[in-house]
Protein backbone atom coordinates (compact mmCIF):
# COMPACT_ATOMS: atom_id res chain seq x y z
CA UNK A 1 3.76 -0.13 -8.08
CA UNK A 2 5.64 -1.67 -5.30
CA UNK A 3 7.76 0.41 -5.02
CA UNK A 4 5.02 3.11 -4.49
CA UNK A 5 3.82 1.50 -1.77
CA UNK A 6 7.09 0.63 -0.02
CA UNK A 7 7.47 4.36 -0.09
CA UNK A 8 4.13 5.24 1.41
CA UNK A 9 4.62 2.55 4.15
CA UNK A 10 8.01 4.28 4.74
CA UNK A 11 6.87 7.66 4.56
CA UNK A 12 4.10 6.62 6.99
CA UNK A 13 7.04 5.58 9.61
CA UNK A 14 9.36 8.41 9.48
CA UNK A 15 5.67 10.88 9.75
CA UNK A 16 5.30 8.98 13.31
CA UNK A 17 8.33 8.79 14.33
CA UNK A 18 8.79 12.48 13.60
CA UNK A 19 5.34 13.66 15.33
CA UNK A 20 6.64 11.05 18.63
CA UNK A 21 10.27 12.55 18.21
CA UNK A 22 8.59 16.58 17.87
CA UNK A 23 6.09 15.79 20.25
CA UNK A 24 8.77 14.27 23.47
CA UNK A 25 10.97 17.68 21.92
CA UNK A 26 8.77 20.51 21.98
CA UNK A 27 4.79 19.04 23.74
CA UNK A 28 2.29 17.43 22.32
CA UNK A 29 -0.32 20.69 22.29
CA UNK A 30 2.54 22.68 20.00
CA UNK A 31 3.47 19.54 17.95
CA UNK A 32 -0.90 19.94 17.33
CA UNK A 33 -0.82 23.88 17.24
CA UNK A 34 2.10 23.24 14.57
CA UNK A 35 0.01 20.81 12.46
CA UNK A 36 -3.02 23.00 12.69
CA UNK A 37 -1.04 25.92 11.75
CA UNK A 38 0.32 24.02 8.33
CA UNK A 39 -3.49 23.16 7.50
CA UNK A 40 -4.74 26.57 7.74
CA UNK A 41 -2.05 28.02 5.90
CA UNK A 42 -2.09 25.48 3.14
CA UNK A 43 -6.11 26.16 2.84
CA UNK A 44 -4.76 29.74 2.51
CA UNK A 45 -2.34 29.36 -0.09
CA UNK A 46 -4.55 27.06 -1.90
CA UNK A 47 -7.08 29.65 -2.48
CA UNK A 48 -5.19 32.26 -3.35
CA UNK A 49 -2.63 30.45 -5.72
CA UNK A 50 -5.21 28.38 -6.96
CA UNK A 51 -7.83 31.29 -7.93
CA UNK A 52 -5.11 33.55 -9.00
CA UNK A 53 -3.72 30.28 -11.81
CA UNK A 54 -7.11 30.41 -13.00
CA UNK A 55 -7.45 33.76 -13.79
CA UNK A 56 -3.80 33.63 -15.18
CA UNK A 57 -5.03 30.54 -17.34
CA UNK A 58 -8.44 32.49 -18.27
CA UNK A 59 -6.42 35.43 -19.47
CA UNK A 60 -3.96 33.28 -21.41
CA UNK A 61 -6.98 31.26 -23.59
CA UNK A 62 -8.39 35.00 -24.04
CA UNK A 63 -5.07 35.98 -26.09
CA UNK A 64 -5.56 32.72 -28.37
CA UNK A 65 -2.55 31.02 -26.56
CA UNK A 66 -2.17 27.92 -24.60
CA UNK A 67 -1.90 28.44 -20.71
CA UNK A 68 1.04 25.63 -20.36
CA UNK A 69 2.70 26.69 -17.76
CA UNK A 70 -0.93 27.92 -16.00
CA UNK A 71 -1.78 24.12 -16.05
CA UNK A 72 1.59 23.00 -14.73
CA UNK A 73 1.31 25.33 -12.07
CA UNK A 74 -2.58 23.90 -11.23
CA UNK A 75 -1.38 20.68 -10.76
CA UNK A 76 1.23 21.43 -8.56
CA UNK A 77 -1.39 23.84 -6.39
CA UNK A 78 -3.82 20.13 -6.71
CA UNK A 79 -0.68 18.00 -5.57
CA UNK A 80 0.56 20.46 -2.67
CA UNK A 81 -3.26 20.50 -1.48
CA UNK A 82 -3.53 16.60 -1.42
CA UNK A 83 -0.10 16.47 0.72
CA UNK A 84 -1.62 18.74 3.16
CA UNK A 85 -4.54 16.36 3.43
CA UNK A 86 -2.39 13.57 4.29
CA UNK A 87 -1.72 13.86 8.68
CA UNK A 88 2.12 14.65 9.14
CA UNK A 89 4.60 17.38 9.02
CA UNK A 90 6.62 16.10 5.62
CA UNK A 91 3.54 15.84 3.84
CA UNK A 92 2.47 19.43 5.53
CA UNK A 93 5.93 20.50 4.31
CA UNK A 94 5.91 19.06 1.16
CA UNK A 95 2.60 20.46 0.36
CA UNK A 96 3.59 23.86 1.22
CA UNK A 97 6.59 24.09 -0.67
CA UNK A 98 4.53 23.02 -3.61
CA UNK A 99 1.87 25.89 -2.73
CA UNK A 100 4.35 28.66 -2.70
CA UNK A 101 5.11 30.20 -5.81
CA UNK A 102 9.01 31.12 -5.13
CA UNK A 103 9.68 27.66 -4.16
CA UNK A 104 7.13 25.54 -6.74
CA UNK A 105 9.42 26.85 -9.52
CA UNK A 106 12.46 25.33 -8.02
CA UNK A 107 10.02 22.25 -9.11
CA UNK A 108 9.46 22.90 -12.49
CA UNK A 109 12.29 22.22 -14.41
CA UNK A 110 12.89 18.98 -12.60
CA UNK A 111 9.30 18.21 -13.81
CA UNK A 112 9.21 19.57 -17.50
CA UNK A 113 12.77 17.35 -17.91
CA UNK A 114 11.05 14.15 -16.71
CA UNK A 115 8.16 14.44 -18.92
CA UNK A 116 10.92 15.15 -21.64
CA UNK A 117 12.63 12.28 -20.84
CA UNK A 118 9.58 10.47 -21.07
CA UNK A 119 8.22 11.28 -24.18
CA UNK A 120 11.31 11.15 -25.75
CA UNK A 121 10.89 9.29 -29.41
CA UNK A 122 7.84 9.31 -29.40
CA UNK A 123 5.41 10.58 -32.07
CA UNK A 124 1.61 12.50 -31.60
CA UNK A 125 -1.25 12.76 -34.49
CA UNK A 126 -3.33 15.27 -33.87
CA UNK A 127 -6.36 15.30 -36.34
CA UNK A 128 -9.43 17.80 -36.10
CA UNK A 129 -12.57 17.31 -37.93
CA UNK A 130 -14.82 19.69 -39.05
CA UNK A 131 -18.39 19.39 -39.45
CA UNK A 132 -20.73 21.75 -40.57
């Protein structure tokens, strides 16, 4: 957990230092124009990738099958949203990259081998019960 936050005080830093840095570089109005631009195309790709995982997901259940990677991609959508929330360009850039589809499945693997990793040895028991 502290680590965590000694990354989010850091991230913090370099965010303003970038925005002084971009802002001295290029003017403040582009430096907002820029950050405006991110949001609304982040809202953008939020809709559509979220509304189109959904259907995806709705499809998949519809067939019987489990929409895995559907849900993967969903939170990825939820995660690149949240970074766009956050005021800065890495976040904004972050965000995006986790948005767009060509680029969130550069992601993926990295993920799915974590969460192996993880779960590694260990054992599930999965028990239904019927009642009629």
């Amino acid at each position: 957990m502290r680590k965590f936050f000694s990354f989010l005080i850091m991230l913090g830093v370099m965010e303003l230092l970038l925005l002084i840095l971009l802002g001295k570089w290029i003017g403040i109005g582009w430096t907002l124009f820029l950050l405006v631009l991110s949001g609304l195309i982040g809202i953008y790709l939020t809709k559509r990738e979220g509304l189109f995982t959904i259907e995806k997901a709705r499809r998949q259940l519809s067939y019987g099958q489990i929409p895995g990677e559907e849900i993967m991609d969903g939170l990825f959508i939820l995660l690149g949203a949240f970074l766009l929330l956050l005021p800065g360009l890495i976040t904004d850039l972050l965000g995006l990259y986790l948005l767009w589809p060509v680029t969130r499945r550069t992601v993926k693997p990295f993920f799915i081998r974590g969460i192996k990793r993880r779960l590694s040895g260990r054992t599930f028991v999965y028990t239904r019960r019927y009642w009629h």
